[in-house]
C-alpha atoms as a PDB file:
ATOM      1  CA  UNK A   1     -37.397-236.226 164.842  1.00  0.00           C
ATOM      2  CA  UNK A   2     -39.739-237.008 167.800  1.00  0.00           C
ATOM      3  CA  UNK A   3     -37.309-239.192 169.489  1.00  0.00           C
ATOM      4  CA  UNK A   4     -34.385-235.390 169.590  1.00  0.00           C
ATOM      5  CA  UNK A   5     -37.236-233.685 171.107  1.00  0.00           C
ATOM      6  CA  UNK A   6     -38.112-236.416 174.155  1.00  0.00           C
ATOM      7  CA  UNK A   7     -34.769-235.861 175.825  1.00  0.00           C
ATOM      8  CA  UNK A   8     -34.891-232.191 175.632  1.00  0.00           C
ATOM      9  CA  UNK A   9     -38.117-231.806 177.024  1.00  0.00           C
ATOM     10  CA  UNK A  10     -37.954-234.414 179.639  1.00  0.00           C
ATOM     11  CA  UNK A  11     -34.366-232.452 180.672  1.00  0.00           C
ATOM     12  CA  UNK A  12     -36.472-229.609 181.160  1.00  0.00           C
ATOM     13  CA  UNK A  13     -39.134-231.319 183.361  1.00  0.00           C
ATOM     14  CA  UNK A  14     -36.473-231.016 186.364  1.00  0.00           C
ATOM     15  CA  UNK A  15     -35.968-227.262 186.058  1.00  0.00           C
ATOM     16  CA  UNK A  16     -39.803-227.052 186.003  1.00  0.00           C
ATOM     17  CA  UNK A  17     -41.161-229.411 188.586  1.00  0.00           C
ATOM     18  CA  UNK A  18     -39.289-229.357 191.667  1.00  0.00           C
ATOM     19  CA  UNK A  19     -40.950-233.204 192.555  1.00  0.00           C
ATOM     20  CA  UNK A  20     -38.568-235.326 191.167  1.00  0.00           C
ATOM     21  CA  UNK A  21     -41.054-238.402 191.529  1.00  0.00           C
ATOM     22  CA  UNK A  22     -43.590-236.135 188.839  1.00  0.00           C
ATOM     23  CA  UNK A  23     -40.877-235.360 187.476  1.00  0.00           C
ATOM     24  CA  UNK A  24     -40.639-238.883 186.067  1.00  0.00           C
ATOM     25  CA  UNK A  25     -43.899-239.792 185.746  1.00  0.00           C
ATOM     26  CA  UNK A  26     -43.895-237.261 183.502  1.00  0.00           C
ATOM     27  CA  UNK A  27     -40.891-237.718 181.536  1.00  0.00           C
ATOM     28  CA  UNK A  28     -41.916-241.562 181.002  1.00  0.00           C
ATOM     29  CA  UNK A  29     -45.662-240.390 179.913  1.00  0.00           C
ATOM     30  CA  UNK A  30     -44.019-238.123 177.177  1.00  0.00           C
ATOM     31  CA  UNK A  31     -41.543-241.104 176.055  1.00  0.00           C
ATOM     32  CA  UNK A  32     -44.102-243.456 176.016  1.00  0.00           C
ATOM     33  CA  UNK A  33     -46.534-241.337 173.785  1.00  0.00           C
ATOM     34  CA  UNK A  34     -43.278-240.672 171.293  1.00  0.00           C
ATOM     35  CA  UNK A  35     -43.199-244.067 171.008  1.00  0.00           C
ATOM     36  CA  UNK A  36     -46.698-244.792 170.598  1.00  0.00           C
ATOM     37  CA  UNK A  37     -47.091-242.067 167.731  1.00  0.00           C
ATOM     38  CA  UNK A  38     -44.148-243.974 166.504  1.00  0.00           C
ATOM     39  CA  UNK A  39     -45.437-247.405 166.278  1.00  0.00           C
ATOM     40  CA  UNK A  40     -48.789-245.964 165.118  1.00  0.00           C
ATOM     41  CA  UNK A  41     -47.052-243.801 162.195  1.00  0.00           C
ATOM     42  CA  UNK A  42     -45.160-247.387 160.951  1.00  0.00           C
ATOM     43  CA  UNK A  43     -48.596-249.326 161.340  1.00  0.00           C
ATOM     44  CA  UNK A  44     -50.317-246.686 158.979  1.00  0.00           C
ATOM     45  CA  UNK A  45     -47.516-247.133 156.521  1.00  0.00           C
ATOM     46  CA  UNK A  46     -47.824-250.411 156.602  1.00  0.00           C
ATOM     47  CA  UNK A  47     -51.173-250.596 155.405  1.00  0.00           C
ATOM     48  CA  UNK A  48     -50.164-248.537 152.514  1.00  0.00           C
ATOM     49  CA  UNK A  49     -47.497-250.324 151.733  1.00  0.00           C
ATOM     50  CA  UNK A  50     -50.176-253.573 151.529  1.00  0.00           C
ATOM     51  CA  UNK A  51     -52.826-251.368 149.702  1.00  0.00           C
ATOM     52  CA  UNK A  52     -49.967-250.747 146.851  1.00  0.00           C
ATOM     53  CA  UNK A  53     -48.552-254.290 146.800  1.00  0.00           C
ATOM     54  CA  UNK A  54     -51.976-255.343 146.306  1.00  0.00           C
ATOM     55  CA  UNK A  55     -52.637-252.942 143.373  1.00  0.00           C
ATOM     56  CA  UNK A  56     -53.079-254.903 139.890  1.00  0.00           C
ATOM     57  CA  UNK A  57     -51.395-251.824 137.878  1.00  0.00           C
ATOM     58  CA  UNK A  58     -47.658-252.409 137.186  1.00  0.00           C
ATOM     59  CA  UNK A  59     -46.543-248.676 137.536  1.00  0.00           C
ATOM     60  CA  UNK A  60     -47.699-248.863 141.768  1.00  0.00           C
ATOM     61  CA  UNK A  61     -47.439-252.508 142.668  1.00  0.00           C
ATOM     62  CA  UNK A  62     -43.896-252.653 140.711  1.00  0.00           C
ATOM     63  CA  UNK A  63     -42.398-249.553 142.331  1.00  0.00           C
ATOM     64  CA  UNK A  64     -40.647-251.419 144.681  1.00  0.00           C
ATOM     65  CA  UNK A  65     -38.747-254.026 142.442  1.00  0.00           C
ATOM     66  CA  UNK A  66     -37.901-251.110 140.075  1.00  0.00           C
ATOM     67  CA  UNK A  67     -36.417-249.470 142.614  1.00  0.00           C
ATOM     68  CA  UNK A  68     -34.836-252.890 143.948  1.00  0.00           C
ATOM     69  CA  UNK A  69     -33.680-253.545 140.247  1.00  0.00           C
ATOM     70  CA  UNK A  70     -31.903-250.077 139.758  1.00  0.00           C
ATOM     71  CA  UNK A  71     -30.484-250.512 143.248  1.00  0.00           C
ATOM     72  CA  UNK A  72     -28.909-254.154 142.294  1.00  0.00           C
ATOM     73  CA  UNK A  73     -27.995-252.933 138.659  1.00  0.00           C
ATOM     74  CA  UNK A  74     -25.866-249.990 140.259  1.00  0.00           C
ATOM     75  CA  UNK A  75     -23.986-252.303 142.753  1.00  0.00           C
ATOM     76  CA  UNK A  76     -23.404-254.903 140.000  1.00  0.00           C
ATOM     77  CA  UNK A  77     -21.733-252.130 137.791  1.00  0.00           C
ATOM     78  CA  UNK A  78     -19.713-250.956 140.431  1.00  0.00           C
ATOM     79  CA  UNK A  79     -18.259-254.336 141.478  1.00  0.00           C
ATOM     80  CA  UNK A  80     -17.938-256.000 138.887  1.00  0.00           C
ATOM     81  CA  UNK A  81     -18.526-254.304 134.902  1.00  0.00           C
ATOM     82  CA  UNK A  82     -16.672-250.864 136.513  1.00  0.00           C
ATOM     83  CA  UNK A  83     -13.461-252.695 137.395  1.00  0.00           C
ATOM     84  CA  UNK A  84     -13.104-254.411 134.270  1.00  0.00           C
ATOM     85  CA  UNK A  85     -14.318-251.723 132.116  1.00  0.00           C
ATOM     86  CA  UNK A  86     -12.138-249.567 133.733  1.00  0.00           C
ATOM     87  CA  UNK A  87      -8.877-251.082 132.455  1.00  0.00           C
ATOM     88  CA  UNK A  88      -9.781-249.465 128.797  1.00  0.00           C
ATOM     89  CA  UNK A  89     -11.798-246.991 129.534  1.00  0.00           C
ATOM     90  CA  UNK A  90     -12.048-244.340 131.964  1.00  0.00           C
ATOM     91  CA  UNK A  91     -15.141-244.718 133.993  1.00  0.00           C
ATOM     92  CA  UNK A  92     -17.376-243.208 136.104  1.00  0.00           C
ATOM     93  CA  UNK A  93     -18.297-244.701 139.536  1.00  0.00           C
ATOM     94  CA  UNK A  94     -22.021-244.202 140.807  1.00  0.00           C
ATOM     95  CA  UNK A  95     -22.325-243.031 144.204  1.00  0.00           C
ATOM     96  CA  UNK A  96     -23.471-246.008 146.216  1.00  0.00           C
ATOM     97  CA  UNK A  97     -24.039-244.021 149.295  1.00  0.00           C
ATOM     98  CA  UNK A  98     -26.992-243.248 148.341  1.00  0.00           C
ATOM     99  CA  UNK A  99     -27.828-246.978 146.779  1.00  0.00           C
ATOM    100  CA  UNK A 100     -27.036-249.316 149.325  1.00  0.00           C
ATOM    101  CA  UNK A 101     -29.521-247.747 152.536  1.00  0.00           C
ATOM    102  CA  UNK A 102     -32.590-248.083 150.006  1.00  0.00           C
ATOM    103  CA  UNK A 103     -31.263-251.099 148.944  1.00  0.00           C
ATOM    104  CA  UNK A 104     -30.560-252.531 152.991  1.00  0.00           C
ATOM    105  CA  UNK A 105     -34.482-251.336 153.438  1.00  0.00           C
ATOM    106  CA  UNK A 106     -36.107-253.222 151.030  1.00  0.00           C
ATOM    107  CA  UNK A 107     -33.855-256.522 151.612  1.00  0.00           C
ATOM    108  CA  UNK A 108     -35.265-256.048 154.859  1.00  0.00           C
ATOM    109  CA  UNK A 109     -38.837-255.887 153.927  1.00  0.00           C
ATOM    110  CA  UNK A 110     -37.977-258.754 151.825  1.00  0.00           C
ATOM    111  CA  UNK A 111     -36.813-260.724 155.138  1.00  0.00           C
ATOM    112  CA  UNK A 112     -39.277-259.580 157.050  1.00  0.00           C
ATOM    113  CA  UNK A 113     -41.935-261.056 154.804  1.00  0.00           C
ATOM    114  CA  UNK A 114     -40.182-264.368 154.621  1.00  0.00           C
ATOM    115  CA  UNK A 115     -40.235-264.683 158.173  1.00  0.00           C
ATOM    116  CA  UNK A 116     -44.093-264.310 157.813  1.00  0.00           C
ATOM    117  CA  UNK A 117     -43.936-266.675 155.132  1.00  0.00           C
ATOM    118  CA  UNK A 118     -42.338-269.303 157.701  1.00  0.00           C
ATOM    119  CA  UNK A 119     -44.425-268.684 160.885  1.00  0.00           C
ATOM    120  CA  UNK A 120     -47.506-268.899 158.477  1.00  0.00           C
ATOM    121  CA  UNK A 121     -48.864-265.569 158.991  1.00  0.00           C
ATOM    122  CA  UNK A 122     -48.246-264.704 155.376  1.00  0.00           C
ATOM    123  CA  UNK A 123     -51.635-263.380 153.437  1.00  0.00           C
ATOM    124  CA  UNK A 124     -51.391-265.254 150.034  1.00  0.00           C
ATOM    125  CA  UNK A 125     -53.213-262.755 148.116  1.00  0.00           C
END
């Protein structure tokens, strides 16, 4: 949401303040605290995300491959037990709209920790 208000309020900095040098200054201060509080917001939610991996109960450390599981159980019924099921019986299809971005997200979590993993920055434990 951050990022929808930077251009407006940078595009206002020129109606404001007639130097257009401040102007700029300006406009890349404000950009380049958006993106700060940005980088800062996913580097608190990472640590919460490692604080919940790392929890020994099965109902917070398994959230994720639950989710990943239901996400992967959906696609496979609409690929491949839908189509042949289908033939018989009339089916429903499951709305994979809503599936497949929480599904492209955690893949890329997944990658993202292999790559740590392979450059031998992974934490074991």
């Amino acid at each position: 949401m951050l990022n929808l208000l930077v251009p407006a309020v940078t595009g206002l900095l020129d109606k404001v303040i007639p130097d257009k040098d401040e102007a700029n200054r300006l406009a890349f201060e404000i950009s380049t605290l958006a993106e700060k509080q940005a980088h800062e917001s996913a580097m608190a939610q990472m640590k919460v995300n490692e604080v919940q991996a790392a929890h020994k109960s099965l109902f917070v450390a398994g959230a994720r491959p639950a989710i990943m599981w239901i996400c992967a159980l959906g696609l496979l019924y609409n690929v491949f037990i839908h189509p042949i099921l289908d033939i018989w019986l009339e089916m429903p299809v499951i709305n994979t709209d809503i599936l497949t971005p929480v599904m492209m997200g955690l893949l890329g979590l997944g990658g993202m920790r292999t790559a740590e993993k392979f450059k031998g920055v992974a934490r074991e434990k």
